[in-house]
Protein backbone atom coordinates (compact mmCIF):
# COMPACT_ATOMS: atom_id res chain seq x y z
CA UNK A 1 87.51 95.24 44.31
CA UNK A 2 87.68 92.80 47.40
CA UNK A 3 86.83 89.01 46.28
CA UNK A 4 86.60 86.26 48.87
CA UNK A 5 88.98 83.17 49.36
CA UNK A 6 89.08 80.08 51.51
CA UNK A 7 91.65 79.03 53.78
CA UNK A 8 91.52 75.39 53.57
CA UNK A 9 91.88 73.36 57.54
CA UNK A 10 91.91 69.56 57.90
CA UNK A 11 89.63 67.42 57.59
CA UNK A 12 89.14 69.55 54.53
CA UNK A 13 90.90 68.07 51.38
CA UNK A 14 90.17 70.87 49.44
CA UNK A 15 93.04 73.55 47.83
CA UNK A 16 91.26 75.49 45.45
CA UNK A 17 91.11 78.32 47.51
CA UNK A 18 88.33 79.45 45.82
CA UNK A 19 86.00 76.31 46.39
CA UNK A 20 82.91 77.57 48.18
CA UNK A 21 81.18 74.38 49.38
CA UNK A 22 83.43 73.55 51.86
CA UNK A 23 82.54 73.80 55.58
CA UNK A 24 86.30 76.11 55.89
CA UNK A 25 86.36 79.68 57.47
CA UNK A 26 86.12 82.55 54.53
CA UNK A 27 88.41 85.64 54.14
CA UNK A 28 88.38 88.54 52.44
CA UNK A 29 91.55 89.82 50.22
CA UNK A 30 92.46 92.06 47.45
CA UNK A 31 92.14 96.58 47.15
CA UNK A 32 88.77 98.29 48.13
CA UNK A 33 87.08 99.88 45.21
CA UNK A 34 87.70 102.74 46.80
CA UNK A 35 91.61 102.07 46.88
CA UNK A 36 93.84 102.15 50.00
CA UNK A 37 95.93 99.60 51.22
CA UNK A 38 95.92 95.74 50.71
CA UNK A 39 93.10 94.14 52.66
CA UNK A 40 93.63 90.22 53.98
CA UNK A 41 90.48 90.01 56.76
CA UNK A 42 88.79 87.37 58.10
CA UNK A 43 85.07 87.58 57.11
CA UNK A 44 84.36 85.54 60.73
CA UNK A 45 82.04 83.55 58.65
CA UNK A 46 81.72 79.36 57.09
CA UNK A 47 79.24 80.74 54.53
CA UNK A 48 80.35 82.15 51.22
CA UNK A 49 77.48 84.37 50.20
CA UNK A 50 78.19 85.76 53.72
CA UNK A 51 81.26 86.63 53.30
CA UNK A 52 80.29 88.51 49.87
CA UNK A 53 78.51 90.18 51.72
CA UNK A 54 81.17 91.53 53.77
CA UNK A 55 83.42 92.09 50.88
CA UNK A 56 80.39 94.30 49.48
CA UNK A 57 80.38 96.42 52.40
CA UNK A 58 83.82 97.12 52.75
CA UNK A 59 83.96 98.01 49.45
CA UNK A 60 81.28 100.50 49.72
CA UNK A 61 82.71 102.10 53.06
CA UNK A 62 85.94 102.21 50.83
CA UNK A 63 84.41 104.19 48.03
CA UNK A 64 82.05 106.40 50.48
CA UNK A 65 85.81 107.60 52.18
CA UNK A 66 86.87 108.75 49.19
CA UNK A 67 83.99 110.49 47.82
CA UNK A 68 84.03 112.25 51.69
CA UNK A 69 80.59 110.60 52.49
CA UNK A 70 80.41 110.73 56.56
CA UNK A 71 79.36 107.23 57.68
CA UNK A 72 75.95 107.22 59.51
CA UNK A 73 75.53 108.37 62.80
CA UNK A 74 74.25 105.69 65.56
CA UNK A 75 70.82 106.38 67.12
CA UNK A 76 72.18 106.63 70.35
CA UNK A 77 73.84 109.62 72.23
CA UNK A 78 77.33 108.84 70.79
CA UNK A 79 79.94 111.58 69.94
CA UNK A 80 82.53 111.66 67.00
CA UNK A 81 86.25 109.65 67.74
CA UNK A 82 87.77 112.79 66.51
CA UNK A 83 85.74 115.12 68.87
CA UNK A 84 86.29 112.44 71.89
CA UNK A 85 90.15 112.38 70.95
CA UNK A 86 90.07 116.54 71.59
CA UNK A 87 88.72 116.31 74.77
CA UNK A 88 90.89 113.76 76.19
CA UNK A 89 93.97 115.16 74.94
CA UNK A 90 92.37 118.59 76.37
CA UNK A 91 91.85 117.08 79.91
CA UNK A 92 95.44 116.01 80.17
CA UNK A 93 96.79 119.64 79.16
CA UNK A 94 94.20 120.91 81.78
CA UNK A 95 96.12 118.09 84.49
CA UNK A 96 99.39 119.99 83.59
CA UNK A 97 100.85 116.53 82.04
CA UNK A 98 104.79 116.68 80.98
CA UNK A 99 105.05 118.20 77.20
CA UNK A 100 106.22 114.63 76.54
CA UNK A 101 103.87 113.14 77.54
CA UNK A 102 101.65 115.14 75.53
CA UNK A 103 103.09 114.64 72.39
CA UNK A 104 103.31 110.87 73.20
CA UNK A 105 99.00 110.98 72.99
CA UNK A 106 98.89 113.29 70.08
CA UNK A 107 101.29 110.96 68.06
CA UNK A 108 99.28 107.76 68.69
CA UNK A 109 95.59 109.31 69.06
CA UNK A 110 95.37 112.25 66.69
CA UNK A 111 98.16 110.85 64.13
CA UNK A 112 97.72 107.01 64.55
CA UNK A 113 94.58 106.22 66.17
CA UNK A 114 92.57 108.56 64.19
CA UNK A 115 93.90 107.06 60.57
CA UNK A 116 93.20 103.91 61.10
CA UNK A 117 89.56 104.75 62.54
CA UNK A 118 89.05 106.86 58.72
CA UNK A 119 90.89 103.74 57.09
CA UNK A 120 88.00 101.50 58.51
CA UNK A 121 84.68 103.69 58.26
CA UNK A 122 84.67 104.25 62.29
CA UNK A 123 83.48 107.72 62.90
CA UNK A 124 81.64 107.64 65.72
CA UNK A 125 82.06 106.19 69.34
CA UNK A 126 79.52 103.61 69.50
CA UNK A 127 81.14 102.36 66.73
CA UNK A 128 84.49 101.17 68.31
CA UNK A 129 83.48 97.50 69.81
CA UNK A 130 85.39 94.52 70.51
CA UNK A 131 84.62 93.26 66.76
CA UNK A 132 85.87 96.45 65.18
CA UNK A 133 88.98 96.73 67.37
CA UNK A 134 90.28 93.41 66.36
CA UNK A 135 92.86 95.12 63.87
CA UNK A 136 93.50 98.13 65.88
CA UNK A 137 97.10 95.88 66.67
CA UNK A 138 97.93 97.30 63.25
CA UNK A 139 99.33 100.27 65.10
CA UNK A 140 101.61 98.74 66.17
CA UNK A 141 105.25 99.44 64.55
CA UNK A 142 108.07 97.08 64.16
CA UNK A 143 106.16 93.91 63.31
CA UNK A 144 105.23 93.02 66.92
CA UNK A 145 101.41 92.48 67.27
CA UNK A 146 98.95 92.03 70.73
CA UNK A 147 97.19 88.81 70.32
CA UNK A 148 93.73 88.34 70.50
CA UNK A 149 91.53 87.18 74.00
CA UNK A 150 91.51 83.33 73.58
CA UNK A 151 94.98 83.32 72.08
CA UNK A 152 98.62 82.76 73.09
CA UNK A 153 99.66 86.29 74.51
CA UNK A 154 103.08 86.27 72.72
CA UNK A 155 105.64 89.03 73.28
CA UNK A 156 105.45 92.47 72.15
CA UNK A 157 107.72 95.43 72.23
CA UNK A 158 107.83 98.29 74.85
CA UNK A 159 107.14 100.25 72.34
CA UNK A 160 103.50 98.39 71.51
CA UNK A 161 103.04 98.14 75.40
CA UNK A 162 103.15 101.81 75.62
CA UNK A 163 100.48 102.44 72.84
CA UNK A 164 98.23 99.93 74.49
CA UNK A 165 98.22 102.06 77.46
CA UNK A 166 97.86 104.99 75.53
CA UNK A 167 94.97 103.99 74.00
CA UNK A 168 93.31 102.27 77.15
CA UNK A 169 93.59 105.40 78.72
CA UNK A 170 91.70 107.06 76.08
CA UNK A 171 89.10 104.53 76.39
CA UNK A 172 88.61 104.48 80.17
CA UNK A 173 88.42 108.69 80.35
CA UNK A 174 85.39 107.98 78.37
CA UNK A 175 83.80 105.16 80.21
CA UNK A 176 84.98 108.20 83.11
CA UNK A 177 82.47 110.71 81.43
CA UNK A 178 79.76 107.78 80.66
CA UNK A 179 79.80 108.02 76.96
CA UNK A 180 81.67 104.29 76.88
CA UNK A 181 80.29 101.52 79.28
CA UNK A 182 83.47 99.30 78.59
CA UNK A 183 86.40 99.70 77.58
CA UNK A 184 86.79 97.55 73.62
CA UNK A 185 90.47 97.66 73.24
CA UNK A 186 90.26 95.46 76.97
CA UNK A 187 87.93 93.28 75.38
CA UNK A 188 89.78 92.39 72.19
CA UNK A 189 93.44 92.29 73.46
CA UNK A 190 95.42 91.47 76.20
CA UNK A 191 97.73 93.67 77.55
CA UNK A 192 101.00 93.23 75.12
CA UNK A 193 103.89 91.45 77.01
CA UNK A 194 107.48 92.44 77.12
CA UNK A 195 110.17 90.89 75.31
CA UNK A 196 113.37 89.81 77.19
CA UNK A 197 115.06 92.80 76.15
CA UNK A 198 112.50 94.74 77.06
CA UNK A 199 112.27 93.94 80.43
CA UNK A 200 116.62 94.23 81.14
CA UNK A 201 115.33 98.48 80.66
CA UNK A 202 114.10 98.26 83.37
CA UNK A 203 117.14 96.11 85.27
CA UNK A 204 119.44 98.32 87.32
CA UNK A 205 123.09 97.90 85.60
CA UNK A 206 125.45 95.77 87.50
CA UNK A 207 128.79 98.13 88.66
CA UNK A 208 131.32 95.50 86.52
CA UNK A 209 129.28 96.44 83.31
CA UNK A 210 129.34 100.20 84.05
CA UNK A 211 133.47 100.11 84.16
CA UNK A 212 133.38 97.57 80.98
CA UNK A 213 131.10 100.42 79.19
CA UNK A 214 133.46 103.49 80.20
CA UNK A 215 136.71 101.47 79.80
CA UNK A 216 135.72 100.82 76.13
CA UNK A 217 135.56 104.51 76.00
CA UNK A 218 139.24 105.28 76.00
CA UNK A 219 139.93 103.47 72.96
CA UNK A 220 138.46 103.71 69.12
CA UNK A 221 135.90 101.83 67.96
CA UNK A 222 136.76 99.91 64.69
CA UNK A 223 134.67 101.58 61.56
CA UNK A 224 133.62 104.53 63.82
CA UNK A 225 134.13 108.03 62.20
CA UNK A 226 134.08 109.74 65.85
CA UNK A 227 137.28 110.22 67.50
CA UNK A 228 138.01 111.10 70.49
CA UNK A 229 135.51 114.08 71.25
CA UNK A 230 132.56 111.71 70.48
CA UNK A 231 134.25 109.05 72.92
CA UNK A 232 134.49 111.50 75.60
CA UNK A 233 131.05 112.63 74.99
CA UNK A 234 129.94 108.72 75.44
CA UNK A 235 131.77 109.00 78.76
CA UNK A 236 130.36 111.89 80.11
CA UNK A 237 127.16 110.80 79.32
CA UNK A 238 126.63 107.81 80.75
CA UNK A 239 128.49 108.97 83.90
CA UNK A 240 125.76 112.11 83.82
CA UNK A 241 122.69 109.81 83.84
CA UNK A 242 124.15 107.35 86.31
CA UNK A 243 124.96 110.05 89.25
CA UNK A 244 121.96 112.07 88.06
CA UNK A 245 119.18 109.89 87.18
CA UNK A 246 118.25 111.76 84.23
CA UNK A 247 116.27 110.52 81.05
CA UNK A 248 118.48 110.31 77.95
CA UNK A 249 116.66 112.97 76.62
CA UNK A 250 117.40 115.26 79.21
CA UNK A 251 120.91 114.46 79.85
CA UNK A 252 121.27 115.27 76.26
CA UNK A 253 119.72 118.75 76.37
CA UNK A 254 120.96 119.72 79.55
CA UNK A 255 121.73 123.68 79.19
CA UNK A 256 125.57 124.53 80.85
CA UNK A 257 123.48 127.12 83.05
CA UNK A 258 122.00 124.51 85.06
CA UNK A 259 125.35 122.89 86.17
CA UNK A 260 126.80 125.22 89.02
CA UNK A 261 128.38 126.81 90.29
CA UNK A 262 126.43 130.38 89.09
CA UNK A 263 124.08 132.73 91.10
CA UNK A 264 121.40 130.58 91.65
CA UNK A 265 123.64 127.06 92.50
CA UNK A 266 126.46 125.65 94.80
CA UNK A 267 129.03 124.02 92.61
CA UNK A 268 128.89 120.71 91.16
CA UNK A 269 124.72 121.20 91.76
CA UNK A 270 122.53 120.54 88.85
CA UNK A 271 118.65 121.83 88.44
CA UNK A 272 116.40 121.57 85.84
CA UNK A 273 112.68 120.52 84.64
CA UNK A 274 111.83 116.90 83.32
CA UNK A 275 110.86 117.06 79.40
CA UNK A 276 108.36 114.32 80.19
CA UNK A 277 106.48 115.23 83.65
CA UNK A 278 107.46 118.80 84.02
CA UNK A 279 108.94 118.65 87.43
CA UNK A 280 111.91 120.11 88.67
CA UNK A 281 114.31 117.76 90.07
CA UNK A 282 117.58 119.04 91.91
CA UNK A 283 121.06 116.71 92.40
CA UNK A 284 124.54 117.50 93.36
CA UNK A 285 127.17 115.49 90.93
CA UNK A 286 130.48 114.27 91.48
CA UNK A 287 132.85 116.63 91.18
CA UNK A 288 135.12 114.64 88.57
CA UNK A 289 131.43 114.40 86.18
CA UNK A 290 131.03 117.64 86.58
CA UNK A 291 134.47 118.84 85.30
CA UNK A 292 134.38 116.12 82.77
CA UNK A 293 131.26 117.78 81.56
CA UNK A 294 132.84 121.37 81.42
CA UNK A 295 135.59 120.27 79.46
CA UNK A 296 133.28 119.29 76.38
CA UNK A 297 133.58 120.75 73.47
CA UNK A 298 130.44 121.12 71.17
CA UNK A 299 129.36 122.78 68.38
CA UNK A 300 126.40 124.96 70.39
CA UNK A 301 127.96 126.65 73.82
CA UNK A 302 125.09 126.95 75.36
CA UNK A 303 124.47 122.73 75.72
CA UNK A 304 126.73 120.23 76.42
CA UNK A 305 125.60 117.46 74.12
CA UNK A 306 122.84 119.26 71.80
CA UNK A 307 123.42 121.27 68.91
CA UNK A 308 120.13 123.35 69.50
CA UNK A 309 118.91 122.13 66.29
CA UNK A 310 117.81 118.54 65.81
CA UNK A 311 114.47 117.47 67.39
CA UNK A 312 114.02 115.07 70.51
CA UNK A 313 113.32 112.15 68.49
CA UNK A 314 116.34 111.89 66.13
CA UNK A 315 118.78 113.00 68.85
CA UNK A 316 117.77 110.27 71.30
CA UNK A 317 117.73 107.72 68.34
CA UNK A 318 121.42 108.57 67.57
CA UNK A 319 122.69 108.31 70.63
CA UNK A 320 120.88 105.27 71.75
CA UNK A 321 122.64 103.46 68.07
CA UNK A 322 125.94 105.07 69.50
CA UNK A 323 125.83 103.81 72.99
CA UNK A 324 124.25 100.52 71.58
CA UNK A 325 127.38 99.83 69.39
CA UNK A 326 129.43 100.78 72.78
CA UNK A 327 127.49 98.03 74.96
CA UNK A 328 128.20 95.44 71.81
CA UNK A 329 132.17 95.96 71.75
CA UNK A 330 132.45 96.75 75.56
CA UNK A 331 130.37 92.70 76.16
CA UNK A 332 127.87 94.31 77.73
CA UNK A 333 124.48 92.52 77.11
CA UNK A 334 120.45 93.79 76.99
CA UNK A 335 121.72 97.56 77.65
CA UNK A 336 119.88 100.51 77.44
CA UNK A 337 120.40 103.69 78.50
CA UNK A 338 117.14 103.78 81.31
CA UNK A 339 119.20 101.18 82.96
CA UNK A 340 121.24 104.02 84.38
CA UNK A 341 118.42 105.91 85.85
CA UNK A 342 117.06 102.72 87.20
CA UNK A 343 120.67 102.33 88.56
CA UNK A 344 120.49 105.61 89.81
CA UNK A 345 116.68 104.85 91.61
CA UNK A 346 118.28 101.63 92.83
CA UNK A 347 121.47 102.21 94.32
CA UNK A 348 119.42 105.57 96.38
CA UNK A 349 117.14 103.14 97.92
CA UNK A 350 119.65 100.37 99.21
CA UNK A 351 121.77 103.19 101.10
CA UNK A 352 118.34 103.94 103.00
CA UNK A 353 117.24 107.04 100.80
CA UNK A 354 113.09 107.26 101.18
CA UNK A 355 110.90 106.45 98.38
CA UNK A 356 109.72 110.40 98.56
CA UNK A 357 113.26 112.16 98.28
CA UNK A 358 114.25 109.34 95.55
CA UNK A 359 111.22 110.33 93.91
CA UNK A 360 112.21 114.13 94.15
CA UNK A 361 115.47 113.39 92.32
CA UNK A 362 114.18 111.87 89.52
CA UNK A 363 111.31 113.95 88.75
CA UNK A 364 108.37 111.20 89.55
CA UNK A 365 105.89 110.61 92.09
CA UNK A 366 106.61 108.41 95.37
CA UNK A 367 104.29 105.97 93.42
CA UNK A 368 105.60 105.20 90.42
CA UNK A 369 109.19 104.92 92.00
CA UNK A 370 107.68 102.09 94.46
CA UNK A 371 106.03 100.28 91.54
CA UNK A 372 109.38 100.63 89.11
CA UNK A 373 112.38 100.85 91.84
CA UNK A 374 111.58 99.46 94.99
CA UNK A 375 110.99 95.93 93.81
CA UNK A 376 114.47 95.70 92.01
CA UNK A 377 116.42 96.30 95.21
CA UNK A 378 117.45 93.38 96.16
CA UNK A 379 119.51 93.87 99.16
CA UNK A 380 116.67 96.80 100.68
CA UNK A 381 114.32 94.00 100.79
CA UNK A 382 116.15 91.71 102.68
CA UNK A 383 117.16 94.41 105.01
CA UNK A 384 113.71 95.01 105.59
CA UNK A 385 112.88 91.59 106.20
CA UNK A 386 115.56 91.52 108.97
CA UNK A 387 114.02 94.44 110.35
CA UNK A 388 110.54 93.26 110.52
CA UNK A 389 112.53 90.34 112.20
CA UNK A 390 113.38 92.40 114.99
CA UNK A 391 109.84 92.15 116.93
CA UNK A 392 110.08 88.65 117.35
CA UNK A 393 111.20 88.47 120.76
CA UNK A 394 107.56 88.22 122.05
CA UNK A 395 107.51 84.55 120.73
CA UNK A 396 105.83 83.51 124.44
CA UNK A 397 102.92 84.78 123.50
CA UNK A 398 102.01 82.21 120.38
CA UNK A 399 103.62 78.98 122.29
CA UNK A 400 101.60 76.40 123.60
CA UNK A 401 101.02 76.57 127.07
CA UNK A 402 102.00 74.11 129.60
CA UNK A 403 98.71 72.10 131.61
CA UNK A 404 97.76 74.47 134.44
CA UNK A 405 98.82 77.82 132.70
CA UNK A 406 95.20 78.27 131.40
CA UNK A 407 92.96 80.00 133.62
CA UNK A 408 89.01 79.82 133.09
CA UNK A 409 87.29 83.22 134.19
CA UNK A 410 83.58 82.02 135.53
């Protein structure tokens, strides 16, 4: 059963904390009748018997989940979160979006989203306002929560950022269809920012820390129960997603038939389809990456890193710890494996390669690279300030002219 408690703020000399004549903002704590998880919630009220109140009717909402009573449905037009979740997730099949991408909403909608809406008595649509949202941040893994409108927006994960997107989206498809008029997650939260790691991810990875990370792979790494296969494997790699572009998770499920040379491509050529977006992307490699990749051994023949076993998930996860511990011993700081497919994006654009074909080779649209890439390189913008320089040789026409120069048509 919840009971109520006071959180005691100066000029308040009070400590009992369960002293009800104070002026001092109530909360509710303790385990719902009906079970569940610990409850500590503000009751947003100054008034005791309000906040029993509150306590009461979490309490029943608690008991009515477990006894599978539905909660009321709102007099409007509204439609159930569940139903609502379908049709979004149905409408981004229907757009043909990446099986990654996918999975990415049915995780934090169906899996995520949709327990903590049954943890909290929110059924229905109408429901899901800026007042009921204001724990949604509970999603959240890792510890790192979005602040509330009003508050300090501190930093938050990429990982949080991502979900707050997710969910957003959700939220505007159905202020799309008119069922929503705004969107509540908007209204209760900020937009989570990044932490300084975070942000390096997306930092193209200078050439002297590429040679520190694949120097550090020629020699064992203290503790480390790989030998030399594994370290070769590191090698290859990183040098695959920095001449190629590729996601981690793609580099690490690349299938030998889509390195040439075979019937379908030249030698050293490399074609496949993104996990996440679907689209085929097409890149020649260097010929020493390509024969370092063809000399790997591994435990499945038909993959160079994957065993054909293990799903996305935990394979990325291990070989993000294993390149991680790499980056610590080789003094490389904030590294993460996108940095070599930003590197990639980056190092295309300054030798003059168009947004469109850079976009081809990594499998995104022109407009995504020239929101992620085009801002990092450095050097492409100052060449194309010099070249919007190069029209200034009509400077007469914005001097001041001399007395006598200005003729007055009548």
């Amino acid at each position: 059963m919840l009971h109520v408690v006071v959180r005691h703020q100066p000029p308040c000399k009070q400590t009992d904390s369960s002293y009800r004549r104070c002026n001092c903002m109530k909360y509710v704590h303790g385990v719902p009748e009906g079970g569940g998880a610990m409850v500590r919630q503000s009751a947003k009220t100054r008034s005791w018997e309000s906040a029993e109140k509150f306590a009461r009717k979490l309490d029943k909402e608690s008991m009515n989940r477990k006894l599978g009573i539905m909660p009321e449905k709102p007099k409007s037009n509204s439609i159930e979160i569940k139903k609502a979740v379908d049709q979004f997730i149905q409408s981004k099949q229907k757009a043909n979006a990446g099986e990654a991408t996918i999975e990415s909403y049915e995780t934090i909608l169906r899996t995520q989203f949709l327990a903590w809406c049954t943890e909290h008595g929110l059924a229905w649509l109408d429901q899901l306002t800026a007042e009921s949202m204001m724990t949604v941040d509970e999603l959240w893994t890792n510890g790192h929560r979005m602040h509330a409108k009003g508050k300090k927006t501190g930093n938050a994960s990429s990982t949080a950022r991502i979900k707050y997107t997710r969910l957003s989206s959700f939220f505007n498809y159905m202020i799309k269809r008119g069922v929503l008029i705004q969107n509540p997650l908007k209204m209760a939260f900020d937009r989570p920012k990044l932490k300084d790691d975070d942000v390096r991810e997306t930092q193209p990875l200078e050439q002297a820390d590429l040679k520190k990370l694949i120097d550090r792979t020629y020699f064992s790494i203290p503790g480390q129960k790989h030998g030399e296969v594994h370290r070769k494997k590191q090698r290859s790699l990183l040098l695959l997603m920095r001449y190629s572009g590729m996601s981690i998770v793609d580099a690490l499920k690349l299938p030998r038939t889509k390195l040439g040379p075979n019937y379908e491509l030249p030698k050293d050529a490399m074609e496949l389809r993104r996990t996440k977006t679907g689209k085929a992307v097409f890149v020649v490699l260097p010929q020493r990456v390509a024969e370092l990749l063809r000399s790997l051994p591994n435990s499945n023949p038909d993959f160079f890193f994957w065993d054909g076993i293990v799903d996305n998930e935990t394979l990325t996860d291990n070989w993000r710890q294993s390149l991680k511990r790499l980056a610590q011993l080789a003094g490389v700081k904030g590294f993460h494996p996108h940095r070599m497919r930003c590197t990639f994006a980056v190092e295309q654009l300054l030798k003059g390669t168009t947004i469109e074909d850079v976009a081809e080779m990594l499998g995104n649209t022109p407009e995504v690279c020239a929101r992620h890439y085009a801002p990092l390189a450095k050097q492409r913008r100052e060449r194309l300030g010099k070249l919007s320089m190069l029209t200034w040789d009509d400077a007469a026409i914005w001097q001041e002219p001399k007395p006598g120069e200005v003729q007055t048509v009548q």
